[in-house]
Every structure is written in structure tokens, then in C-alpha cells.
N, C-alpha and C. Protein backbone atom coordinates (compact mmCIF):
# COMPACT_ATOMS: atom_id res chain seq x y z
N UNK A 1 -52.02 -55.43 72.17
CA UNK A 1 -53.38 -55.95 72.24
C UNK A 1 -54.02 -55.54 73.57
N UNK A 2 -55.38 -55.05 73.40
CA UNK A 2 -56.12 -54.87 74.78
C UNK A 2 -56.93 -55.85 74.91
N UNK A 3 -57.45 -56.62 76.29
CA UNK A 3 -58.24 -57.39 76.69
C UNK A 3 -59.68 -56.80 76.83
N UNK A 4 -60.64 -57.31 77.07
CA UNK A 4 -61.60 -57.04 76.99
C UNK A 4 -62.15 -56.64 78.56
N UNK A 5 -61.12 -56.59 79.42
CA UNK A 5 -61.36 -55.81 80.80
C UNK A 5 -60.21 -54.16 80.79
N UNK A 6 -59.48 -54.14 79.26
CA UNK A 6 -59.01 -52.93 79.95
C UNK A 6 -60.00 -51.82 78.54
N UNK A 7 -61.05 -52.11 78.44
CA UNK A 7 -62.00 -51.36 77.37
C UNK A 7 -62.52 -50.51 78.62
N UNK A 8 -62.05 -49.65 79.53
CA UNK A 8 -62.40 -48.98 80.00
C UNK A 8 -62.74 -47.26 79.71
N UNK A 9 -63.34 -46.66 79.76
CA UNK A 9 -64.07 -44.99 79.25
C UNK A 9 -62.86 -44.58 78.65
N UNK A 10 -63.13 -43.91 77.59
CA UNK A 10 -61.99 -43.20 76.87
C UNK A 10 -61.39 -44.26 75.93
N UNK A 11 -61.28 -45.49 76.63
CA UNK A 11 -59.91 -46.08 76.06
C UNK A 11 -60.57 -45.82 74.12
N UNK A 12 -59.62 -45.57 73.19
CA UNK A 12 -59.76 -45.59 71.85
C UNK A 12 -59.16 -47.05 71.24
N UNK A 13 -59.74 -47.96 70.57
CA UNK A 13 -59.39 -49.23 70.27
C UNK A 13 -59.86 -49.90 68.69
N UNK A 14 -59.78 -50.42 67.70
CA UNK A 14 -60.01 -50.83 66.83
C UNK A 14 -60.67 -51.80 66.81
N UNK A 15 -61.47 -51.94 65.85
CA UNK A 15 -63.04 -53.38 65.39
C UNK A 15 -63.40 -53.19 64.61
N UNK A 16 -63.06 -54.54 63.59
CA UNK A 16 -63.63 -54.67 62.12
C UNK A 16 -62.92 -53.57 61.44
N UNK A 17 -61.92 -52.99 61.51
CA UNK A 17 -61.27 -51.71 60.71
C UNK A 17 -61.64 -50.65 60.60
N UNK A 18 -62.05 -50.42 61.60
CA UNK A 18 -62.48 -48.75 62.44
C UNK A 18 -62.36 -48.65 63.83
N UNK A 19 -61.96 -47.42 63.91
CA UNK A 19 -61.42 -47.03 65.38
C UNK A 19 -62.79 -46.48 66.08
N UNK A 20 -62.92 -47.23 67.43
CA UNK A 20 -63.81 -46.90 68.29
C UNK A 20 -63.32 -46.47 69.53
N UNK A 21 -63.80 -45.41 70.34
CA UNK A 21 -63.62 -45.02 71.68
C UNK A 21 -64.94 -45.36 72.59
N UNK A 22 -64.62 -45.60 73.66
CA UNK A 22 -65.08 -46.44 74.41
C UNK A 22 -65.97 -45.72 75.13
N UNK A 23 -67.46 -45.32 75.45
CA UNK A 23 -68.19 -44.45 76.13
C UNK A 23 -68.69 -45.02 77.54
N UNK A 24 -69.08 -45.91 77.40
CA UNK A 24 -69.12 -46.86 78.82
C UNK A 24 -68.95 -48.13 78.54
N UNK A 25 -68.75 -48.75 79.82
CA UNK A 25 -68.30 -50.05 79.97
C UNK A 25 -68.74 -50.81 81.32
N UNK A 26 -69.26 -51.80 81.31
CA UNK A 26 -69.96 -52.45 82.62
C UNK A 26 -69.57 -53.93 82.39
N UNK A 27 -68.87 -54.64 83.02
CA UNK A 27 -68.78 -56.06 83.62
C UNK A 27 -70.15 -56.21 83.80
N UNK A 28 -70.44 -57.34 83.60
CA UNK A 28 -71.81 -58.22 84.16
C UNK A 28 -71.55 -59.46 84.51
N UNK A 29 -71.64 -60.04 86.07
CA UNK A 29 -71.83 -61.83 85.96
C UNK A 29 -73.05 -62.14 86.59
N UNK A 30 -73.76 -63.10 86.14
CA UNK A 30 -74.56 -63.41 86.40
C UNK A 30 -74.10 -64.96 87.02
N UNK A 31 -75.21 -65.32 88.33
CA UNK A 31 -74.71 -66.53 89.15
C UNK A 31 -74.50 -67.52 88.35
N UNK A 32 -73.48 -68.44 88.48
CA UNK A 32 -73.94 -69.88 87.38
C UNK A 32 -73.50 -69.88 85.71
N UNK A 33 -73.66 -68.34 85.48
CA UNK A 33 -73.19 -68.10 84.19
C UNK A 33 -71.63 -67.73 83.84
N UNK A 34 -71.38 -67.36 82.73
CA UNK A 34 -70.13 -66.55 82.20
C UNK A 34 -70.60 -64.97 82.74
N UNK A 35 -69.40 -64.46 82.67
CA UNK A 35 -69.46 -63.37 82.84
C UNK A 35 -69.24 -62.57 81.25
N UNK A 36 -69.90 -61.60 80.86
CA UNK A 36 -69.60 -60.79 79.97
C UNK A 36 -69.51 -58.84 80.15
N UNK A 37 -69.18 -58.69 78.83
CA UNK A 37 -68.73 -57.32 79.54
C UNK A 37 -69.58 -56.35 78.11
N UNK A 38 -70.14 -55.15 78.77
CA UNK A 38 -70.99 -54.55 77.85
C UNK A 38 -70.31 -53.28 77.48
N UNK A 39 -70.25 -52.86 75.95
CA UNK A 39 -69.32 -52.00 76.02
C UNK A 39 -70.18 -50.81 74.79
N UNK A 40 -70.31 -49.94 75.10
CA UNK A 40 -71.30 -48.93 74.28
C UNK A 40 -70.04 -48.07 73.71
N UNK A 41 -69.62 -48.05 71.97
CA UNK A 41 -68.60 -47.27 71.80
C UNK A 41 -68.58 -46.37 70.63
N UNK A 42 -67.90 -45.25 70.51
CA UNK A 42 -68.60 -44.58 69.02
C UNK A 42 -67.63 -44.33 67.97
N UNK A 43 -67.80 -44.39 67.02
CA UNK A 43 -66.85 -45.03 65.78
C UNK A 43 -66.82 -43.30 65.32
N UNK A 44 -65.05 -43.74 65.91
CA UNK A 44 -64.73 -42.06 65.82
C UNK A 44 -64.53 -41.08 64.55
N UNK A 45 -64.69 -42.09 63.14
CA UNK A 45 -64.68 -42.01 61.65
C UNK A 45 -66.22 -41.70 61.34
N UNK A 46 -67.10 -42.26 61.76
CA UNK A 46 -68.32 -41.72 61.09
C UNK A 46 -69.57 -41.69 61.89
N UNK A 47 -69.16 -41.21 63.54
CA UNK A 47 -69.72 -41.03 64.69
C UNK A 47 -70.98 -41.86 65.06
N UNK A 48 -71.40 -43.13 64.40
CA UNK A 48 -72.40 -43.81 64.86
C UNK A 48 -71.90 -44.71 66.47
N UNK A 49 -72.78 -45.23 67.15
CA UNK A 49 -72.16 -45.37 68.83
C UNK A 49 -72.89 -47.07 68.06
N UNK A 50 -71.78 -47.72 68.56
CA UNK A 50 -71.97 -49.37 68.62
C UNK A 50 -71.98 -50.09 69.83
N UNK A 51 -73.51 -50.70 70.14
CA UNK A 51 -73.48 -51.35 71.74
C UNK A 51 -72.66 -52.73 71.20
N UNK A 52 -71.62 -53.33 72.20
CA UNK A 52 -70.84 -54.76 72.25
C UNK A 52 -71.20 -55.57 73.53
N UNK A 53 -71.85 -56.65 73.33
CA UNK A 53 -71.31 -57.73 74.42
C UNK A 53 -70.87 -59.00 74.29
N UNK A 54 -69.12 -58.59 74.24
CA UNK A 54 -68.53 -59.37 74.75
C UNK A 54 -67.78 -60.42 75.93
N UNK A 55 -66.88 -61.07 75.39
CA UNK A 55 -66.51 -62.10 76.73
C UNK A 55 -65.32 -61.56 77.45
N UNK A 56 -64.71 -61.80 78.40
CA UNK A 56 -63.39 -61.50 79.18
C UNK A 56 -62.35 -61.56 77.83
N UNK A 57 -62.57 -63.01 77.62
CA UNK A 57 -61.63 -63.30 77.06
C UNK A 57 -61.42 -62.81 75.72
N UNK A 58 -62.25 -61.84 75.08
CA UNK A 58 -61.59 -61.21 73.57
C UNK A 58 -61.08 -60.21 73.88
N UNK A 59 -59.79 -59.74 72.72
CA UNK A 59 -59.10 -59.30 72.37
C UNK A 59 -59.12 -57.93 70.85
N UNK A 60 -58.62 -57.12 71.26
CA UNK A 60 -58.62 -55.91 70.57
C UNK A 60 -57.55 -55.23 70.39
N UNK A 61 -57.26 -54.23 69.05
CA UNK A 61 -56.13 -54.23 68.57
C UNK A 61 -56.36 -52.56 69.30
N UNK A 62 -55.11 -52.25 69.88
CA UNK A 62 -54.68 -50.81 70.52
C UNK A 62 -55.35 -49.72 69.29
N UNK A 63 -55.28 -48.46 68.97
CA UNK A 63 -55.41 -47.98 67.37
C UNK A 63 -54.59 -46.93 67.76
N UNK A 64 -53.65 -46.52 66.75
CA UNK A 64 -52.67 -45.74 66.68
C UNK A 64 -53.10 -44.58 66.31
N UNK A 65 -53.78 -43.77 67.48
CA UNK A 65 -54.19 -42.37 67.00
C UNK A 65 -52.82 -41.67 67.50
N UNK A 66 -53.15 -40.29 66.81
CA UNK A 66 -52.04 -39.08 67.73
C UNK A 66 -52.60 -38.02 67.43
N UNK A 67 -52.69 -37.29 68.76
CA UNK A 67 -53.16 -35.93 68.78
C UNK A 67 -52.07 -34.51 68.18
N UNK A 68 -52.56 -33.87 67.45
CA UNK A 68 -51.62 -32.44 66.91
C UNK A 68 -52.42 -31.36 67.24
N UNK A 69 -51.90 -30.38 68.01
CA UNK A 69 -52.26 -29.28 68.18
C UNK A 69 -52.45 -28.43 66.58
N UNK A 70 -53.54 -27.83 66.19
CA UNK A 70 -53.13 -27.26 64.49
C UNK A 70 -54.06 -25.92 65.33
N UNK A 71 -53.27 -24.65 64.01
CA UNK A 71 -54.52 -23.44 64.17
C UNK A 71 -55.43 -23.46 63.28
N UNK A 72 -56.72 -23.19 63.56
CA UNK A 72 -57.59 -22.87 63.08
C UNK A 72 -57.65 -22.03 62.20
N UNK A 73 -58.03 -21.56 60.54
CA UNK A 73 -57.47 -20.29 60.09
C UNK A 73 -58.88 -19.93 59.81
N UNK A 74 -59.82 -21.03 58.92
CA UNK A 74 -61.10 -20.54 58.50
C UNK A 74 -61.39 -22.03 57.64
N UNK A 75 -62.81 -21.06 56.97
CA UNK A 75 -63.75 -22.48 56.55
C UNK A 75 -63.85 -21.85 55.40
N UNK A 76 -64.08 -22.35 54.34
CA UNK A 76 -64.36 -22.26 52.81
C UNK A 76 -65.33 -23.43 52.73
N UNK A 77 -66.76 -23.00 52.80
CA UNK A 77 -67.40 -23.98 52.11
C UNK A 77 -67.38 -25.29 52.85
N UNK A 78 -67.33 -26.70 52.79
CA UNK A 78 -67.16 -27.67 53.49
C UNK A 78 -65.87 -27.72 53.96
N UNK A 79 -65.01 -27.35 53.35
CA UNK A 79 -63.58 -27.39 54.05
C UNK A 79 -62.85 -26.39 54.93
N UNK A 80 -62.29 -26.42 56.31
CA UNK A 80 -61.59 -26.30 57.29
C UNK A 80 -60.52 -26.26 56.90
N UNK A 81 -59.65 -24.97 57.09
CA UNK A 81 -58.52 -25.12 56.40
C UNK A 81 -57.58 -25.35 58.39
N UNK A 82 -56.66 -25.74 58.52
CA UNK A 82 -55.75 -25.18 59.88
C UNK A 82 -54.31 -25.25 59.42
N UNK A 83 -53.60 -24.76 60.28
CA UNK A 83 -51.96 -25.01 59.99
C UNK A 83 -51.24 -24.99 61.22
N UNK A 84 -50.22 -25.95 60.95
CA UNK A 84 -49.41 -26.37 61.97
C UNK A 84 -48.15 -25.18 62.37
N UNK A 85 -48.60 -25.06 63.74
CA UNK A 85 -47.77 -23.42 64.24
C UNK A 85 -46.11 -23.68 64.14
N UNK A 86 -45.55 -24.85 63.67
CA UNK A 86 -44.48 -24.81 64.12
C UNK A 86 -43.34 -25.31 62.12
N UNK A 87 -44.65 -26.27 61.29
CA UNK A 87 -43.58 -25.80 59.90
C UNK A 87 -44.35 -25.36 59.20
N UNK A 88 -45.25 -24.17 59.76
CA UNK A 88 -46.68 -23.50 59.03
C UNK A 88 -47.25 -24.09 57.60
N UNK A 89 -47.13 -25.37 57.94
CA UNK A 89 -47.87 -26.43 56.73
C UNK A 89 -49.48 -26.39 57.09
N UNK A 90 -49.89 -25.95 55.37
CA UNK A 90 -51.71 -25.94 56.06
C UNK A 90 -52.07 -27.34 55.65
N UNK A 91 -53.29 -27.62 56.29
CA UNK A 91 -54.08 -28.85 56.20
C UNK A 91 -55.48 -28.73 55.65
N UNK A 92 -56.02 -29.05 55.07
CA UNK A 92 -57.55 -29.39 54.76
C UNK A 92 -58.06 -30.88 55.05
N UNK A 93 -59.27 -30.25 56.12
CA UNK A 93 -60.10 -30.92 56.62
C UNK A 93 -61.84 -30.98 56.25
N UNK A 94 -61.64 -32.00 55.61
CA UNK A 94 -63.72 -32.01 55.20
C UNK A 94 -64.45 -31.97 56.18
N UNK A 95 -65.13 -31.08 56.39
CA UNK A 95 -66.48 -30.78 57.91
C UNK A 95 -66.83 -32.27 58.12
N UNK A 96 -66.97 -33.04 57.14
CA UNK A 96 -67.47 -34.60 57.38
C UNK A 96 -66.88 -35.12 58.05
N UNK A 97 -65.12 -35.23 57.98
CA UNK A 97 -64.25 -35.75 59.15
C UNK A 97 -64.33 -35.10 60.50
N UNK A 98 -64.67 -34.02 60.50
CA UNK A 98 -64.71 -33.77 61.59
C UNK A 98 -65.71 -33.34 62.84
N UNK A 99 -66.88 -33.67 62.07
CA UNK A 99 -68.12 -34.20 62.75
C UNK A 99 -68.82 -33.01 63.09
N UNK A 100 -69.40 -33.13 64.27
CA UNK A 100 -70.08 -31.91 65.17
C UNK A 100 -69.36 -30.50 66.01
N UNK A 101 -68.33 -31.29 66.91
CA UNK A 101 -67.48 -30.11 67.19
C UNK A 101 -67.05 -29.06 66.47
N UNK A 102 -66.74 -29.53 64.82
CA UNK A 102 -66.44 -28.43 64.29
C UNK A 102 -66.81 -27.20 63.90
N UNK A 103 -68.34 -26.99 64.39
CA UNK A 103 -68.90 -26.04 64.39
C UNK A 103 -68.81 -24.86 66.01
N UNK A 104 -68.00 -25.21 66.57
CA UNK A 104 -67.04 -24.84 67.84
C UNK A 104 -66.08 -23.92 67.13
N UNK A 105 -65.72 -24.16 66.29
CA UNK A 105 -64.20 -23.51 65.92
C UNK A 105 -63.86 -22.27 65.99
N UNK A 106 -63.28 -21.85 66.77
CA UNK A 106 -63.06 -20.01 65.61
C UNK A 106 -61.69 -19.96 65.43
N UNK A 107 -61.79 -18.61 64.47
CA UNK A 107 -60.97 -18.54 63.49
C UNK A 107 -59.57 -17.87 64.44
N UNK A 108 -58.37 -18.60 64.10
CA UNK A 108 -57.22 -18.28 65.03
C UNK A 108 -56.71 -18.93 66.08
N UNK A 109 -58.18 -19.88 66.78
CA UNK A 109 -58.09 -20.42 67.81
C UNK A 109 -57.05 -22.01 67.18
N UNK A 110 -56.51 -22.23 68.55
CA UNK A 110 -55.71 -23.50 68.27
C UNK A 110 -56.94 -24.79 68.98
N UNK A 111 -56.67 -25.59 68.12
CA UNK A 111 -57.77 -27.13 68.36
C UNK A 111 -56.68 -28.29 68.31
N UNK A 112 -57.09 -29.31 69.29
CA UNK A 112 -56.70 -30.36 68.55
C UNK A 112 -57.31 -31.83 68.18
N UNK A 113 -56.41 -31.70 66.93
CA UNK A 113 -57.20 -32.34 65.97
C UNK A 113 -56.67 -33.90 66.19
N UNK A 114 -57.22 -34.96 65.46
CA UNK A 114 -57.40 -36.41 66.17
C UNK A 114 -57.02 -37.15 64.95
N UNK A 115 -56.08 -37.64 65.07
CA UNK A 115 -55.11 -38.51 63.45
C UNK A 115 -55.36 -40.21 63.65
N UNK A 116 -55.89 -40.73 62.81
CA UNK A 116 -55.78 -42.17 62.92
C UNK A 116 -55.20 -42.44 61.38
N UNK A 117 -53.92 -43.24 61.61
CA UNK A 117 -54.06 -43.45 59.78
C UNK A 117 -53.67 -42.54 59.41
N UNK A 118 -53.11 -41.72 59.66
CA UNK A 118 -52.65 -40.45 58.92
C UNK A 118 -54.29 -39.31 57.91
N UNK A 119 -55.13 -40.08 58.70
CA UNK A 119 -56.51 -39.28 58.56
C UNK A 119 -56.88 -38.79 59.57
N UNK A 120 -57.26 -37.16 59.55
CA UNK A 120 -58.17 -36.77 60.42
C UNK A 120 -59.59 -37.35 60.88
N UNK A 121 -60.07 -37.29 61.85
CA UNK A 121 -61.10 -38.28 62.17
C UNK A 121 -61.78 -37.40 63.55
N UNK A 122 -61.27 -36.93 64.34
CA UNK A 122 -62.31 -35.80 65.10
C UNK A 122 -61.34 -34.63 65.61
N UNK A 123 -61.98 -34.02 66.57
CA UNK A 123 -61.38 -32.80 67.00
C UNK A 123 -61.70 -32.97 68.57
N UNK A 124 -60.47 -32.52 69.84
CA UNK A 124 -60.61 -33.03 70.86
C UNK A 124 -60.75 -31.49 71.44
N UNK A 125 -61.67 -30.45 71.81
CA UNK A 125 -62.13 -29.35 72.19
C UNK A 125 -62.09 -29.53 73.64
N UNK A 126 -62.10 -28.31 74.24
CA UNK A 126 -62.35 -28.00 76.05
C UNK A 126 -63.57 -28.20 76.07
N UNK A 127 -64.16 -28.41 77.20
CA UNK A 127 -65.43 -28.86 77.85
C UNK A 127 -66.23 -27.64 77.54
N UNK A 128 -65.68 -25.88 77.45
CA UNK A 128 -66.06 -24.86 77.58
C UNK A 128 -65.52 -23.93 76.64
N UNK A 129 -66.40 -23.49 76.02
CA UNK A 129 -65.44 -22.30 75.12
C UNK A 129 -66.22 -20.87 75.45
N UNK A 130 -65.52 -19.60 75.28
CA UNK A 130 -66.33 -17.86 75.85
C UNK A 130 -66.20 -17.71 74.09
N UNK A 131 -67.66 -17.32 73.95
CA UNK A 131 -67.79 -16.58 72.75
C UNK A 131 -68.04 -15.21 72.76
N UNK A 132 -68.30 -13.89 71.62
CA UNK A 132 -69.01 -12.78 72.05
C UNK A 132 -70.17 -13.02 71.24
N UNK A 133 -71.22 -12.10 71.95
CA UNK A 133 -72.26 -12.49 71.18
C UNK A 133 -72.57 -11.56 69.96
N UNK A 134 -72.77 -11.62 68.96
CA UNK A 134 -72.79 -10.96 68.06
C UNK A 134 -74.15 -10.26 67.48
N UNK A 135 -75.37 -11.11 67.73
CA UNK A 135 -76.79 -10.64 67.58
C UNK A 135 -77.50 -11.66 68.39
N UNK A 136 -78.58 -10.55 69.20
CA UNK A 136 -79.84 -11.07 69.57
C UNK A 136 -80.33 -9.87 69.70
N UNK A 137 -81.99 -10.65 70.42
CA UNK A 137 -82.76 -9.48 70.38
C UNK A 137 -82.69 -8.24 71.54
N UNK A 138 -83.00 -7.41 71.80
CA UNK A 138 -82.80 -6.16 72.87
C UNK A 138 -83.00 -7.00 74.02
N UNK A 139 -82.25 -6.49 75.14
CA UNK A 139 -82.87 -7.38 76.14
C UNK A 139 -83.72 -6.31 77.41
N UNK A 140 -84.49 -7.48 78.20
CA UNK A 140 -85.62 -7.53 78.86
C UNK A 140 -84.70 -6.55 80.30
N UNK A 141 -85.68 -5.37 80.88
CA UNK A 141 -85.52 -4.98 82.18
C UNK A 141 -86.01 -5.84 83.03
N UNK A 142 -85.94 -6.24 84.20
CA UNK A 142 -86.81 -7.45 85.22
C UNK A 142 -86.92 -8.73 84.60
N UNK A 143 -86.10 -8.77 83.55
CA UNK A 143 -85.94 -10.25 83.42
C UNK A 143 -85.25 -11.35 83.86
N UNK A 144 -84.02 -10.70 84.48
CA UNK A 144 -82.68 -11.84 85.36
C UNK A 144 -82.54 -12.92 86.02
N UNK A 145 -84.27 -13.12 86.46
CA UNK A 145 -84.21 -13.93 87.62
C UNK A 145 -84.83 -15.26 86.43
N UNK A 146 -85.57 -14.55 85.70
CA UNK A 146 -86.27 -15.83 84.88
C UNK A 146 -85.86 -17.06 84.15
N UNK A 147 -86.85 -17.99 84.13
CA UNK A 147 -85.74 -19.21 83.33
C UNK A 147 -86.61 -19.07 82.02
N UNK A 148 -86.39 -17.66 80.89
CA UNK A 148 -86.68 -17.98 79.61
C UNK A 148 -85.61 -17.33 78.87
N UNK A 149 -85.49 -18.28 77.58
CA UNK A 149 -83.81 -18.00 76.83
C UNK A 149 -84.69 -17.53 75.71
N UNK A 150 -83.77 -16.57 74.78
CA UNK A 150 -84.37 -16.39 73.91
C UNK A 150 -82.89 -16.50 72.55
N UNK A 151 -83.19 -16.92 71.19
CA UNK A 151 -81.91 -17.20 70.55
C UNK A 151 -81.16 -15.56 70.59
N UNK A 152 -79.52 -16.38 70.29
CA UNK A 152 -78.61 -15.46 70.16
C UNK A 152 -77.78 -15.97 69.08
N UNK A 153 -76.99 -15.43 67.98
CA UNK A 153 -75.68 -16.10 67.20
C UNK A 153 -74.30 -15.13 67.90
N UNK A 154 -73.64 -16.66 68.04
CA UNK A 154 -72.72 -16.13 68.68
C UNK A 154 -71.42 -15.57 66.94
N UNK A 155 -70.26 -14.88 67.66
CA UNK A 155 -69.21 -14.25 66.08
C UNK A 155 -69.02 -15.76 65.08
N UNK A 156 -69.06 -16.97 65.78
CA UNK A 156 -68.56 -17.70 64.64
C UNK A 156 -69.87 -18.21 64.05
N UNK A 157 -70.87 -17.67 64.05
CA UNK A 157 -71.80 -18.38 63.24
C UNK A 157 -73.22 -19.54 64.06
N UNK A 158 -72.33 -19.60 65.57
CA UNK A 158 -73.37 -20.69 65.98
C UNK A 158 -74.79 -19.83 66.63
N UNK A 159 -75.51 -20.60 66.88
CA UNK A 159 -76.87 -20.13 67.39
C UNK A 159 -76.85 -20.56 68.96
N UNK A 160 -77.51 -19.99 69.80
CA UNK A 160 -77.61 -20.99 70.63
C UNK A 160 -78.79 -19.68 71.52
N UNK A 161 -79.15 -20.55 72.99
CA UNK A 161 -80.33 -19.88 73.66
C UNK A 161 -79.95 -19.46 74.56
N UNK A 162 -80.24 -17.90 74.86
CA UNK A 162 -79.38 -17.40 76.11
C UNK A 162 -80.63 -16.41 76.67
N UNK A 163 -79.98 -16.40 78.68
CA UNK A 163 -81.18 -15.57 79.14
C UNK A 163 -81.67 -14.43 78.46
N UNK A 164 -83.05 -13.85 78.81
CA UNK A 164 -83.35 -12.69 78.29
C UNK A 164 -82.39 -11.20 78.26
N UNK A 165 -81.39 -11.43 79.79
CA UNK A 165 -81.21 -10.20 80.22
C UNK A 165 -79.37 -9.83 79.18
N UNK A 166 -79.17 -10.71 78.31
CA UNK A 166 -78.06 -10.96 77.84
C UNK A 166 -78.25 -10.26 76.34
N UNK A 167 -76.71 -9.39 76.13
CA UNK A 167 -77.15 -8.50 74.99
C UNK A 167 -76.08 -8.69 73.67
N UNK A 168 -75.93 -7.83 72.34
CA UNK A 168 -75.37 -8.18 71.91
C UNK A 168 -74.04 -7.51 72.24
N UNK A 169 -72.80 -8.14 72.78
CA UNK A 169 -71.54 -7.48 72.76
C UNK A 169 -71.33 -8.24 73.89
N UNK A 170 -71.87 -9.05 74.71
CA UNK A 170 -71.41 -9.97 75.62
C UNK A 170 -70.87 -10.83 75.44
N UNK A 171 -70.14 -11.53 76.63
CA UNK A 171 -69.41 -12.65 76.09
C UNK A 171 -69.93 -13.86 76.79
N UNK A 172 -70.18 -15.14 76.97
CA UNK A 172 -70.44 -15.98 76.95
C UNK A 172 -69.94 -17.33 76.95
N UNK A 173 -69.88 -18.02 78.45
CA UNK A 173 -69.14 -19.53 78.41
C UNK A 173 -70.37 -20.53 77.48
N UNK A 174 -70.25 -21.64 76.51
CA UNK A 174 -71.16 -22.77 75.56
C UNK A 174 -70.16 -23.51 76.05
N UNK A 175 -71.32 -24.99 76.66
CA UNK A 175 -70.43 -26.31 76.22
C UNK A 175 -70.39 -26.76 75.33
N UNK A 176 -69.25 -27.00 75.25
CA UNK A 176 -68.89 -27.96 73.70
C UNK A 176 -69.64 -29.05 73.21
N UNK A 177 -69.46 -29.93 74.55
CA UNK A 177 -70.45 -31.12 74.21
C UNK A 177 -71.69 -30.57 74.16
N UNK A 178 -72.65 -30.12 74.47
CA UNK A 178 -74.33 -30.30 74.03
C UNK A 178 -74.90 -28.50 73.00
N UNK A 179 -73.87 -27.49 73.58
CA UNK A 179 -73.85 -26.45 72.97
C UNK A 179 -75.14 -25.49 73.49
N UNK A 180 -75.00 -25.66 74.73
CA UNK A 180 -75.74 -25.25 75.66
C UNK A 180 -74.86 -23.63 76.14
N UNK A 181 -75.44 -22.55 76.54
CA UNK A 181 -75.55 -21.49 77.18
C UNK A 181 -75.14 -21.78 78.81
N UNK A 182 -73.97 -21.63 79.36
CA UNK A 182 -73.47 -22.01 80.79
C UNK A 182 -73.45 -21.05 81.53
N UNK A 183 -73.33 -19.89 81.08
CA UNK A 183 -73.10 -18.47 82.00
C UNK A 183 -72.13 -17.08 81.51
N UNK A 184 -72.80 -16.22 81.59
CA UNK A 184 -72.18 -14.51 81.03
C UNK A 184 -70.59 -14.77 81.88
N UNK A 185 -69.87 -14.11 80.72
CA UNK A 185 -68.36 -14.21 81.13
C UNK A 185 -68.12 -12.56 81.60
N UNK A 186 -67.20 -11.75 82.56
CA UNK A 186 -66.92 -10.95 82.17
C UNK A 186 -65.88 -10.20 81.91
């Protein structure tokens, strides 16, 4: 059981029969009053974020996730296929379980994937992934210094906005989280 002071960032914990991870967390006392504790967390099954304020004193059940490294092989349609590098058992994963990140993926790359329940439920990616870029438009002479992006798709399919002076056959650091353009790799 966790208390309601160790719901600290990260921690992953169960409520009402879904597993939530914990995005922030703030103690509050006010003079004269109870103290309560505010806890903003996102329900790692069907990614909606639930604000809580609770008391010191409640209680929460641990949730028995476990992380597996799997490879990535490809996508058919809504389903993600990966397989485990070590009794090359494949898995299918519905894009639905696995939210937003999964459009991060490429094909070959190893991910790992996030088990609650013996269900997949998200995918735990690097902060940074190098893509190549596969199409954009010609790029700009005297453009380098400027702050205008213009779109690019990177090989696995994603889109994203990169400086003018950036061409196709480059490679490219995206954060994972917002899927933002960070800087030419070389």
C-alpha cells in the first residue's frame, strides 16, 4: 500500500481499477486547517489526466506494472506487431493501447513496452529519437539563421517542422514527448 505522501512524480499507482501515474504532486496546508495533498495523474489505459485532492491519510494500492524490452517489427493497419528478442514470441498491440508515442516507432528499433495485467497499456520511449528525413521541400540559401520551419516527413511516416536550411537525406534529433524538431544530427 502507498500513502498519500509517497504519490510522488512518476510514482504509477491504482484508483477505482485503473492504473494511474502520477504527473505532479503538491502538499497544501493551510493555517487552522487539514492539510491535503493535490495530485494531477494520467490513467495510463486510456490517457485521460485526473486532478485528486486528497487527505494524508488515504491509501492506494501499489499497481503491478513490468516493463519488457520487445522489437519493433511493423504496423499492419491498427495493429503493431513486436517480438521478444530472446523466445522470438511476437505480440500484437492495438495503436489504441498504446496511445501517442506509438507513432515514434520504427521498424527494428527496440521499445519498451508497459504491462499492467498482463495488458499492454503504454510504451516508455527516450526523451529523443534521430530520424532521416525522407521528404521536404528544397531548401533555402541564406536561410540558417532564421526562425521559419517549413514541414518535413520523417522514414517512419511522421510529419513534423524543420528549419528551412534542412534537406531531404538528413538526419534529425524529435522529442518524443511534444514531437518537436530539436536539432540536425550528423
Amino acid at each position: 500500500m502507498l500513502s498519500a505522501g509517497q504519490l510522488k512524480n512518476g510514482v504509477v499507482f491504482e484508483y477505482q481499477g485503473t492504473v494511474y501515474q502520477v504527473i505532479t504532486y503538491k502538499h497544501t496546508h493551510i493555517s487552522r486547517g487539514g492539510a491535503d495533498i493535490k495530485v494531477k495523474a494520467r490513467d495510463l489505459v486510456k490517457g485521460a489526466v485526473l486532478n485528486l485532492t486528497i487527505q494524508p491519510s488515504a491509501k492506494f494500492e501499489e499497481a503491478d506494472i513490468r516493463h519488457q524490452k520487445l522489437q519493433f517489427l511493423y504496423q499492419d493497419g491498427d495493429d503493431y506487431y513486436f517480438m521478444n528478442q530472446t523466445s522470438f514470441e511476437q505480440l500484437t498491440i492495438d495503436v489504441g493501447m498504446l496511445g501517442e508515442p506509438a507513432k515514434f516507432l520504427k521498424e527494428g528499433e527496440e521499445a519498451t513496452v508497459i504491462f499492467w495485467e498482463d495488458q499492454a497499456i503504454s510504451l516508455d520511449l527516450p526523451v529523443s529519437l534521430i530520424y532521416k528525413i525522407q521528404e521536404t521541400s528544397p531548401n533555402e540559401k541564406g536561410d540558417s539563421t532564421s526562425n521559419m520551419y517549413k514541414p518535413a516527413t520523417l522514414v517512419n511516416g511522421l510529419e513534423v517542422k524543420v528549419p528551412l536550411f534542412i534537406k531531404a537525406g538528413d538526419k534529425v534529433k524529435v522529442d518524443t514527448r511534444t514531437g518537436q524538431y530539436l536539432e540536425r544530427v550528423k
